[in-house]
Structures are given as C-alpha cells and as structure tokens.
C-alpha atoms as a PDB file:
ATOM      1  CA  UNK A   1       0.000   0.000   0.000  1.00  0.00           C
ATOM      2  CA  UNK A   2       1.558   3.630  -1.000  1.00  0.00           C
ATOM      3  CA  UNK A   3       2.172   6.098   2.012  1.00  0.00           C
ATOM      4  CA  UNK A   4       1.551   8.593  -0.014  1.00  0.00           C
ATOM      5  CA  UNK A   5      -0.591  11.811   1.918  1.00  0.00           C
ATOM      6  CA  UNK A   6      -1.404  14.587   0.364  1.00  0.00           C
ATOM      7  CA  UNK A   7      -1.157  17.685   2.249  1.00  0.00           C
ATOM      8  CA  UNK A   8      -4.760  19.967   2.773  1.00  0.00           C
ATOM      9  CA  UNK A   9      -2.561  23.559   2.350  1.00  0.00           C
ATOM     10  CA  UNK A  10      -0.924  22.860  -0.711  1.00  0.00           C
ATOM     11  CA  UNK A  11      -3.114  21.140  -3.212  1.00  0.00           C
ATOM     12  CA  UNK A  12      -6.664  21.387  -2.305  1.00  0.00           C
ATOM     13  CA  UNK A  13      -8.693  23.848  -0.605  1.00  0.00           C
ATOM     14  CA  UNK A  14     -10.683  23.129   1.944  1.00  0.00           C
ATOM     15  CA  UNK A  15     -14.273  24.036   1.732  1.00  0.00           C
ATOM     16  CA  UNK A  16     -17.629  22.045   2.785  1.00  0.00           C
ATOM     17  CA  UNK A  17     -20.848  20.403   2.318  1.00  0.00           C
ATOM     18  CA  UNK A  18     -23.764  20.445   4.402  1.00  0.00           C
ATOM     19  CA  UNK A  19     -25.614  17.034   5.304  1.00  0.00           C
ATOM     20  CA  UNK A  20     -28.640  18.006   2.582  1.00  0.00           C
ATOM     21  CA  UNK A  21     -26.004  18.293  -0.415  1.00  0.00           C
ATOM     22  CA  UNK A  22     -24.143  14.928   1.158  1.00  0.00           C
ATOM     23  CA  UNK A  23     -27.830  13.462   1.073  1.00  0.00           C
ATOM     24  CA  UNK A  24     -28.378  14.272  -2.303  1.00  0.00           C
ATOM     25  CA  UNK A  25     -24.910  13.216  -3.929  1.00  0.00           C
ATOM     26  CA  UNK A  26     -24.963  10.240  -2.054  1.00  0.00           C
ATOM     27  CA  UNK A  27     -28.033   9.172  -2.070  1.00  0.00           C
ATOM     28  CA  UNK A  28     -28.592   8.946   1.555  1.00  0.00           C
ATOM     29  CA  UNK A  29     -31.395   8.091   3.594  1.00  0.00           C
ATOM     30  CA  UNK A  30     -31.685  10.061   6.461  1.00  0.00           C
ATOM     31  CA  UNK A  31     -33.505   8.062   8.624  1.00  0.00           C
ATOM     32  CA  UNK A  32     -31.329   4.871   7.623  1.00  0.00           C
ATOM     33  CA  UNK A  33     -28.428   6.755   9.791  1.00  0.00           C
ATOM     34  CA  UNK A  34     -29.588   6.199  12.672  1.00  0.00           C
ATOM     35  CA  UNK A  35     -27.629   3.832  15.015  1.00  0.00           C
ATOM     36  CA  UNK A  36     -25.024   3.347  11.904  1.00  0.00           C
ATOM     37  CA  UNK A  37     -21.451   4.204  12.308  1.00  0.00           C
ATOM     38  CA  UNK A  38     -20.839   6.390   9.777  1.00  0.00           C
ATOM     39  CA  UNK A  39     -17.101   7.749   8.498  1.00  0.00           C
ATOM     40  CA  UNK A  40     -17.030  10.926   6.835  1.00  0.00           C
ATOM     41  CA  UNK A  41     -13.062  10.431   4.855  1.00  0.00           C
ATOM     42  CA  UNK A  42     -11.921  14.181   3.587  1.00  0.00           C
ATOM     43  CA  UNK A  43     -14.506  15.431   5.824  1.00  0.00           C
ATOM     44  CA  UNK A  44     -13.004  18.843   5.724  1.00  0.00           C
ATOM     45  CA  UNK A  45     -15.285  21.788   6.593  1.00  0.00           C
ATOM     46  CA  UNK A  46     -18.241  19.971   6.301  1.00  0.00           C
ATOM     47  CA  UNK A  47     -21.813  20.058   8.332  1.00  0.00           C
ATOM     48  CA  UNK A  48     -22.818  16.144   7.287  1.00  0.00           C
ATOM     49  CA  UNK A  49     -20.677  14.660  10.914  1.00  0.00           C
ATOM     50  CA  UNK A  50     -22.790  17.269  13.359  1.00  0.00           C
ATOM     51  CA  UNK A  51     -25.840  16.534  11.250  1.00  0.00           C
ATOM     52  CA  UNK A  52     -25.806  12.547  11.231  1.00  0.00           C
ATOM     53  CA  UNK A  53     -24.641  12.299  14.852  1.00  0.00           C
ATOM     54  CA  UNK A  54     -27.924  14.814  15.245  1.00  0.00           C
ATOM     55  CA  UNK A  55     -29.859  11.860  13.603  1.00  0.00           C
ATOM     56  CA  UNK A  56     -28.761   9.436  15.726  1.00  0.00           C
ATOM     57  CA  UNK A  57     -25.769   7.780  13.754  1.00  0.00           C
ATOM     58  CA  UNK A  58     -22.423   7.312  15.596  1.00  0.00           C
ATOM     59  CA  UNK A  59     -19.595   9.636  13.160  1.00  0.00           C
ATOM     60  CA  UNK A  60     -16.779  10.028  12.848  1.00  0.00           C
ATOM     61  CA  UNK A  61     -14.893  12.495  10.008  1.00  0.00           C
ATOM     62  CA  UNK A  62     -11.093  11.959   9.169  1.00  0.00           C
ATOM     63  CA  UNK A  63      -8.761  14.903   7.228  1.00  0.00           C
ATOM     64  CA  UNK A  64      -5.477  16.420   7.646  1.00  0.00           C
ATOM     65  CA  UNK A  65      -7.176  19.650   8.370  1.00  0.00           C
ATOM     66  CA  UNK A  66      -8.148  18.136  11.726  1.00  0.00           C
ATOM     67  CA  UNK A  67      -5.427  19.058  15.017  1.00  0.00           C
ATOM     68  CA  UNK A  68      -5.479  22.889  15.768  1.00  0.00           C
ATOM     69  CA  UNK A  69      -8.416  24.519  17.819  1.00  0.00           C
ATOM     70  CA  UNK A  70     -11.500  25.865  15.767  1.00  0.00           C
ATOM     71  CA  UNK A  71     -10.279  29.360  16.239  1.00  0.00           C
ATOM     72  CA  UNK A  72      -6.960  28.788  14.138  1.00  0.00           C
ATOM     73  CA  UNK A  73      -8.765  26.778  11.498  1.00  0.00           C
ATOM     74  CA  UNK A  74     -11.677  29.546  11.068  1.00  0.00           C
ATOM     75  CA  UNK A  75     -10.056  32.003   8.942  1.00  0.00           C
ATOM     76  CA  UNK A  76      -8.453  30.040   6.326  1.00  0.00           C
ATOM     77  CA  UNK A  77     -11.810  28.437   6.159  1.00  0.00           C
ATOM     78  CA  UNK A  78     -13.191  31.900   5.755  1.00  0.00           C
ATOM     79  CA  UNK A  79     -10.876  32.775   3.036  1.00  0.00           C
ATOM     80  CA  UNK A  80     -11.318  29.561   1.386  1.00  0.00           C
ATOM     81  CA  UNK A  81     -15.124  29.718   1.121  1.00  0.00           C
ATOM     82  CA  UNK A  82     -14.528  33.704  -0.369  1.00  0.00           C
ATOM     83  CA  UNK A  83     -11.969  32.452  -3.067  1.00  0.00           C
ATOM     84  CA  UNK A  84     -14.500  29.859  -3.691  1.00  0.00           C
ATOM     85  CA  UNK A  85     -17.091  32.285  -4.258  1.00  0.00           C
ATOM     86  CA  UNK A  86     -15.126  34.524  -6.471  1.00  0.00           C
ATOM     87  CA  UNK A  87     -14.414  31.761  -8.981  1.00  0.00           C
ATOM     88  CA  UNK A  88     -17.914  30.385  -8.870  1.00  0.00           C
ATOM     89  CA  UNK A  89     -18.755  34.471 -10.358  1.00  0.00           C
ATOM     90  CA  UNK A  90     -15.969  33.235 -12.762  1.00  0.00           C
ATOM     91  CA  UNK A  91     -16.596  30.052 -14.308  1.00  0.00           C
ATOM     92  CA  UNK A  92     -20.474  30.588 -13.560  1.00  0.00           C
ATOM     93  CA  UNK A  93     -21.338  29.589 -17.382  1.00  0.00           C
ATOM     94  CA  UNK A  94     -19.578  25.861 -16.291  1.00  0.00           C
ATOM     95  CA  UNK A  95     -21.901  24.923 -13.983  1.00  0.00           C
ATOM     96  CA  UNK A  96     -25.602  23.516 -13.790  1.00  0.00           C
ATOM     97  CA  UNK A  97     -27.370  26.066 -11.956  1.00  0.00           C
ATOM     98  CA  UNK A  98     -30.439  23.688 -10.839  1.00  0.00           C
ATOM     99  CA  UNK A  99     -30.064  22.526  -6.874  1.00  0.00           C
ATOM    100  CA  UNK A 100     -28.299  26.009  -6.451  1.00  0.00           C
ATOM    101  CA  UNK A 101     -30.140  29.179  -7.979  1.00  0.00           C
ATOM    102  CA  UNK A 102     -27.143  31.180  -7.711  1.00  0.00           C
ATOM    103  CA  UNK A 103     -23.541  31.652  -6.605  1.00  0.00           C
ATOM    104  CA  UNK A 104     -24.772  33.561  -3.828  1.00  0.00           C
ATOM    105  CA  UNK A 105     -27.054  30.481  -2.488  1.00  0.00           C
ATOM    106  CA  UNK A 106     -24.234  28.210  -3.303  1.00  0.00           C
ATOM    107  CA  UNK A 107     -21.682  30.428  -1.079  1.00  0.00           C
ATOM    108  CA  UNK A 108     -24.448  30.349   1.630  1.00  0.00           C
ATOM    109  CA  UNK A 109     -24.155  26.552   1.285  1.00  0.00           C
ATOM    110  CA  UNK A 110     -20.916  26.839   1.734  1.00  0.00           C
ATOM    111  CA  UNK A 111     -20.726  29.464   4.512  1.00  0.00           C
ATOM    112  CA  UNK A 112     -23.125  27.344   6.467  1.00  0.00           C
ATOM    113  CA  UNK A 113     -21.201  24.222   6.567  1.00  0.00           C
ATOM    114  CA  UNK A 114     -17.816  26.062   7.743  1.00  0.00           C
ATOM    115  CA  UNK A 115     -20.192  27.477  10.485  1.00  0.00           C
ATOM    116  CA  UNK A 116     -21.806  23.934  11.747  1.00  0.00           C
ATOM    117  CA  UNK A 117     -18.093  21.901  11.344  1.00  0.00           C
ATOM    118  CA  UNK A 118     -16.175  24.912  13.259  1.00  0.00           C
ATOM    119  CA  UNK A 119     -19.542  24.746  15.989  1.00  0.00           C
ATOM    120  CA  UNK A 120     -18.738  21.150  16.583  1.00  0.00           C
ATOM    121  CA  UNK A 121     -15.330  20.553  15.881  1.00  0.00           C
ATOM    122  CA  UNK A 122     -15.091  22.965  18.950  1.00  0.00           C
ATOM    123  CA  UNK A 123     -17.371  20.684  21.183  1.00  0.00           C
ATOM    124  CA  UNK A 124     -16.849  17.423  20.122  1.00  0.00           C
ATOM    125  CA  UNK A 125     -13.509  16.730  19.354  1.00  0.00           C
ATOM    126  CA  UNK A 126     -13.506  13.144  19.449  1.00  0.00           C
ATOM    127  CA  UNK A 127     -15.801  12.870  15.814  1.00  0.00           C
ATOM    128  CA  UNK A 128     -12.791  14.698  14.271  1.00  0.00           C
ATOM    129  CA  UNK A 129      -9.537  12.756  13.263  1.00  0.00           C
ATOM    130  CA  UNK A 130      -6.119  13.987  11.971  1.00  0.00           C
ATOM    131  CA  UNK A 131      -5.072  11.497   8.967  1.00  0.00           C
ATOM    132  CA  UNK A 132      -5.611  11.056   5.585  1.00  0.00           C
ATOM    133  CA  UNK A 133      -6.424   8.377   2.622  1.00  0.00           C
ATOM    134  CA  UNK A 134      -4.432   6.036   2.068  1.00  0.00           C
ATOM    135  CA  UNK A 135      -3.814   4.717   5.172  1.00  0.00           C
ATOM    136  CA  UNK A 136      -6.509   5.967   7.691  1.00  0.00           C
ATOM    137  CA  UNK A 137      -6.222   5.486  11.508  1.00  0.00           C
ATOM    138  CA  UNK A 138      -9.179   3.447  12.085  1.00  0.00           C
ATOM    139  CA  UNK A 139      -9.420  -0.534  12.673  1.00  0.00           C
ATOM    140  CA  UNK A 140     -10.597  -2.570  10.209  1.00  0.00           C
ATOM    141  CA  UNK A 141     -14.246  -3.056  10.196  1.00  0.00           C
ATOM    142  CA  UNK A 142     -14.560   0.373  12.459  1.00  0.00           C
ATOM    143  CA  UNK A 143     -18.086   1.567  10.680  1.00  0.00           C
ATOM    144  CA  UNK A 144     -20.635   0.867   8.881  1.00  0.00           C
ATOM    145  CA  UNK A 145     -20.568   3.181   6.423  1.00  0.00           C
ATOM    146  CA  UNK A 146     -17.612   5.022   4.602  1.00  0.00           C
ATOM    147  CA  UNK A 147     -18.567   8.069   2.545  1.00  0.00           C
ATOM    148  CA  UNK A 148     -15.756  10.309   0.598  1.00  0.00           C
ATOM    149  CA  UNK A 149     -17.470  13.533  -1.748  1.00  0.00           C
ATOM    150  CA  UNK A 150     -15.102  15.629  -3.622  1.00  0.00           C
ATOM    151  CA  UNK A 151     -11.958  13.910  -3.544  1.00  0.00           C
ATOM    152  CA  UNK A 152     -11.269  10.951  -5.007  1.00  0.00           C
ATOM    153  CA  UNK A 153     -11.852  10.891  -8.803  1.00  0.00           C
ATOM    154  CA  UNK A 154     -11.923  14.440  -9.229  1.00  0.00           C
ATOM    155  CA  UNK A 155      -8.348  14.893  -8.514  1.00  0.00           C
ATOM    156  CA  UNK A 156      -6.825  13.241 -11.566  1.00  0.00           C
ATOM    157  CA  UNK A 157      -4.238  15.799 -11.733  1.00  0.00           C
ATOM    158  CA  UNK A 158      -3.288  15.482  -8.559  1.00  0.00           C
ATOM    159  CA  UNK A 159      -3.706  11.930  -7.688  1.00  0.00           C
ATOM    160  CA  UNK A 160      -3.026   8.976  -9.630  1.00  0.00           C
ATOM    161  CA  UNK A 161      -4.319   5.380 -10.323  1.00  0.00           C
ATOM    162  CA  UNK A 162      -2.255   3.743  -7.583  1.00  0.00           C
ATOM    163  CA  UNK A 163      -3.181   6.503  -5.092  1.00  0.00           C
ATOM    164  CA  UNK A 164      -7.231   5.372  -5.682  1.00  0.00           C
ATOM    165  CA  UNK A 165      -7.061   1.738  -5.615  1.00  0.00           C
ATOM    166  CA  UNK A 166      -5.315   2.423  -2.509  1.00  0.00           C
ATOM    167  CA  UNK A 167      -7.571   4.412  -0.930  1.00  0.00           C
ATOM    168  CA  UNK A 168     -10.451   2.560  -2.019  1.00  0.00           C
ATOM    169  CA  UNK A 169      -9.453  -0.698  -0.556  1.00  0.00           C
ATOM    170  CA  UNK A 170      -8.306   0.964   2.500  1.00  0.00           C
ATOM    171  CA  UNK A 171     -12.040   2.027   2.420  1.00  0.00           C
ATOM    172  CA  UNK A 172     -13.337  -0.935   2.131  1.00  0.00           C
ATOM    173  CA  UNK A 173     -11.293  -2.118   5.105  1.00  0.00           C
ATOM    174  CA  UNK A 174     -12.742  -0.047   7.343  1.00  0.00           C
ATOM    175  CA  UNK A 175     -16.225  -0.164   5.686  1.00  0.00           C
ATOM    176  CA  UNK A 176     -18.176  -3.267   7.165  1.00  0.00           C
ATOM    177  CA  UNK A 177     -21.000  -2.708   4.658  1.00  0.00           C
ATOM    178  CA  UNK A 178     -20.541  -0.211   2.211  1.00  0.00           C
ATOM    179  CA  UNK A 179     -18.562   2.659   0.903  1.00  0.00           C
ATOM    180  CA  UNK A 180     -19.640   5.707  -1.338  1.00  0.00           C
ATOM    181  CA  UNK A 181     -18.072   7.967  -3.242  1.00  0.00           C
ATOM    182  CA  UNK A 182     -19.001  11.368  -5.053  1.00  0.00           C
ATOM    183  CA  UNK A 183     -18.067  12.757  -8.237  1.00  0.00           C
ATOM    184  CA  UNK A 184     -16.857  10.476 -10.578  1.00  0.00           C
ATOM    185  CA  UNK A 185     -15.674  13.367 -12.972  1.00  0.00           C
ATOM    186  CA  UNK A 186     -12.438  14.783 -12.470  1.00  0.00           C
ATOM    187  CA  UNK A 187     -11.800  18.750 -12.560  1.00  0.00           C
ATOM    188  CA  UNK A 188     -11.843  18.638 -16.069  1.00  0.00           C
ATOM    189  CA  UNK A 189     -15.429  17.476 -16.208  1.00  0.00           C
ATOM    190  CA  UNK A 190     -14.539  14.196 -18.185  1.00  0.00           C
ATOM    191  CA  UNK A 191     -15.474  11.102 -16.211  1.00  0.00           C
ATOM    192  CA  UNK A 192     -12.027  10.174 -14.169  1.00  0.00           C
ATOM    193  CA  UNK A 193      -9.730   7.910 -15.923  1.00  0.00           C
ATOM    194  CA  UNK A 194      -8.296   6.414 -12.400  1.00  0.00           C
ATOM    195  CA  UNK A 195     -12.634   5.170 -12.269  1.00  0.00           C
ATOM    196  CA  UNK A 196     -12.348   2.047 -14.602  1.00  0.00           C
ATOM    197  CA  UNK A 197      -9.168   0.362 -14.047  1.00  0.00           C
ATOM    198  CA  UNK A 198      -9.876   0.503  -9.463  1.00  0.00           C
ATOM    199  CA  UNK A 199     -13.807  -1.112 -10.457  1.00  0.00           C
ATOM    200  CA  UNK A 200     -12.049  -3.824 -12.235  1.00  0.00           C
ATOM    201  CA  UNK A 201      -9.250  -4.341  -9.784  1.00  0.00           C
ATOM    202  CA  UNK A 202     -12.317  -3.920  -6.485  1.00  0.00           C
ATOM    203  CA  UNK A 203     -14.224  -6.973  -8.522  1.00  0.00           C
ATOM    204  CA  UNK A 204     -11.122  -8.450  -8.786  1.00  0.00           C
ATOM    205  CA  UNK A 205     -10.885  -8.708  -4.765  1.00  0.00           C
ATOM    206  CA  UNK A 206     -14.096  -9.861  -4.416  1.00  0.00           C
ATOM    207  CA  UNK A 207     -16.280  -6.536  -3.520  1.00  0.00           C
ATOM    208  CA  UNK A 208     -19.795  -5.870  -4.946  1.00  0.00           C
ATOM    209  CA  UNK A 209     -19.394  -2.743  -7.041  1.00  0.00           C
ATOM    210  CA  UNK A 210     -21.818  -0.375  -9.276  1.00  0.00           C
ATOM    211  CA  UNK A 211     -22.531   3.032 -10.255  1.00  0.00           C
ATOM    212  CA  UNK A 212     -25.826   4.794  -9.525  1.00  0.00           C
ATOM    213  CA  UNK A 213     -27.561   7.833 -10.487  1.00  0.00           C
ATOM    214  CA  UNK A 214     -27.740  10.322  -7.747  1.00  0.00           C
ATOM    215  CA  UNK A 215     -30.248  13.493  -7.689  1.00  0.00           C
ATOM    216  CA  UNK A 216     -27.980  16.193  -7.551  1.00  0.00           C
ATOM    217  CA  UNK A 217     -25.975  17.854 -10.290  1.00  0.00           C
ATOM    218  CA  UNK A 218     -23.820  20.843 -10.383  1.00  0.00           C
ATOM    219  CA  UNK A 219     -21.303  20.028 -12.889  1.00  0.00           C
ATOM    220  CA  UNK A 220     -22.461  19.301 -16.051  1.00  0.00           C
ATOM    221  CA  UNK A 221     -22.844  15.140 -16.409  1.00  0.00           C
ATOM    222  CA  UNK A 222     -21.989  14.428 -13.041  1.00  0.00           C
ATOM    223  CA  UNK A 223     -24.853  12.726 -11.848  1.00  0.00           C
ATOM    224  CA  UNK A 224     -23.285   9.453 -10.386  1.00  0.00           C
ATOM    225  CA  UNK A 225     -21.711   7.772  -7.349  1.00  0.00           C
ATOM    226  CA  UNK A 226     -19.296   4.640  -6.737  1.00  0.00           C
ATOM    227  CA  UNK A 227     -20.736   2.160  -4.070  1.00  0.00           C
ATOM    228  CA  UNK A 228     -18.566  -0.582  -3.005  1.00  0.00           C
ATOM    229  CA  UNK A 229     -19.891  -3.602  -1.019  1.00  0.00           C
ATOM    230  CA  UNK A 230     -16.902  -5.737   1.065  1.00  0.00           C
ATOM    231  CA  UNK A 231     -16.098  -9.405   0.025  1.00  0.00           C
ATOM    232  CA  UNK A 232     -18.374 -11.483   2.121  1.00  0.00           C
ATOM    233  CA  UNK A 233     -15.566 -12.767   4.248  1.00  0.00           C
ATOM    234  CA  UNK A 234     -12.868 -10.759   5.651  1.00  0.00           C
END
C-alpha cells in the first residue's frame, strides 16, 4: 500500500458540504443513519458529521485539516469559502445552476457548513480525526458506512491510479458494509480515468461494485456515485 498523503494547504482547498447536499450526492437516507457508524473520509469543513450524529448515527470524520483549535482553522476556512465564491462568479457559465439558484445560495451553502463543522469541531472533538487516505487510523471493520465527496476521482491531476485503488481498498477495510463515493468526474469534467481500471481491480478482490444515479448535479454530467460492497468474508 503507497504512504503517499497529500497535504490539505498545498493542493486542495478546503471548503464544505452540508448534510442536505451529502444526502443528495450520495443518495442517503436520512432516517437509515440512525444507530449506523458512519465515516465521513476528507470530511473537511463539512456540516454532514454534526448533522448525522444529530440523527442518531455514531460519526466520525477523518482529514489532515483536523489538530489545531476551531479558532486557528476559522479564517483560512473563511478565506477559502470567499476564493471559492469569487471563482464560482468566474466560471459561472460551467456549472448547472439547478439545486443552487445562484452563486450567492451556493456560497451560503458553503458558509453554512464552515459554520456547523467549526460549531462542533469545537465541542466534540472526538468525531474529528487527523489522517488522511491512504492509510486511515481506524481498525478494520470500524463503521458501517464510509462516505468520501469531492476527492477521489476528481483529482486526476493530482492523484493517480495507484493513489485510488489504494484508498479505495483501504475504504473498504474499514467499511463493514458499504462505501460511497461522489463525483466520478475529475476537474476537467470528463469522467475520471483512475474510475475504470480501481472497479475492475475492487471486482477483482471480491467486492460488490456499481454506479448509480444520484439526484444532484452541479457540474455538467456528473450525476453518479461509486458504491462498493466488502467481500463477504474478511
């Protein structure tokens, strides 16, 4: 397995979701999270830990941004959701302007996300965990359920074929039931070429795999999720 870990400051920036738009590009059902174990991997910034563990489901969210107090972490989060915005005014003409009316609803999105994580980052520590994909510090078979939105696949620049596979069976390791994963298109709004080649090897190890439609589309095409089952014996 690589040790590769890719460092939060210098190649991505770190904005986040809230729970509706997790529920929506992964399909969730709400009331199916409760008394799950849930892992939100690359949680970053986002509102979908506090929300789930609202619902009842035991979370947990793993990143590299995860260590210093909420107070340090607030303004680059800040900053990050501003440069966000900017671009969005940008590249408007790119995206599908359907589930979000506008930029400024989508930087609300985004504003209220930062706002929930930093809230309970603050007063629950324990959901949040320093590390990173590919080699998370979790036991095997540590949750139910192993989301990841944002990262893999749409880095193909950044992150390579070996890098996914990687992280995808280290997913599945900790995954007892399922794992789920959101976009499929890299930056470059072409379906990621690192997709086909980690199904084949996943089937290859013995895990259930397929791609479903998902109701929620912001870039153009992107309308689909990974979901991995575990081989049936461990």
């Amino acid at each position: 397995m690589s040790d590769r870990k890719f460092e939060v400051e210098d190649d991505f920036l770190t904005i986040g979701r809230t729970f509706e738009e997790y529920r929506r590009m992964l399909d969730l059902d709400p009331a199916a999270l409760t008394g799950r174990s849930v892992l939100d991997c690359g949680g970053g910034a986002g509102s979908f830990t506090a929300t789930a563990a609202a619902l009842g489901a035991d979370t947990i969210a793993v990143d590299p941004l995860y260590g210093p107090p909420a107070a340090e972490l607030e303004p680059g989060l800040v900053q990050a959701v501003t440069e966000t915005v900017d671009q969005l005014h940008e590249k408007r003409d790119r995206f599908v302007w359907e589930y979000y009316p506008d930029v400024e609803t989508r930087g609300r999105y985004l504003r209220a996300a930062a706002e929930r994580f930093l809230a309970d980052y603050a007063h629950h520590p324990d959901r949040y965990v320093d590390g990173a994909l590919p080699a998370l510090p979790l036991d095997t078979d540590a949750v139910d359920l192993a989301v990841v939105t944002n990262l893999l696949f749409l880095y193909d620049d950044r992150l390579d074929r070996s890098f996914h596979l990687d992280a995808l069976r280290e997913l599945v390791r900790v995954a007892r039931e399922e794992v789920r994963v959101f976009p499929l298109v890299s930056l470059d709004q072409t379906r990621s070429a690192s997709l086909t080649p980690a199904i084949e090897r996943l089937r290859a190890d013995g895990c259930a795999v397929e791609i479903r439609t998902v109701p929620y589309e912001f870039v153009p095409g992107s309308t689909e999720m990974l979901v991995v089952s575990p081989a049936g014996e461990r």
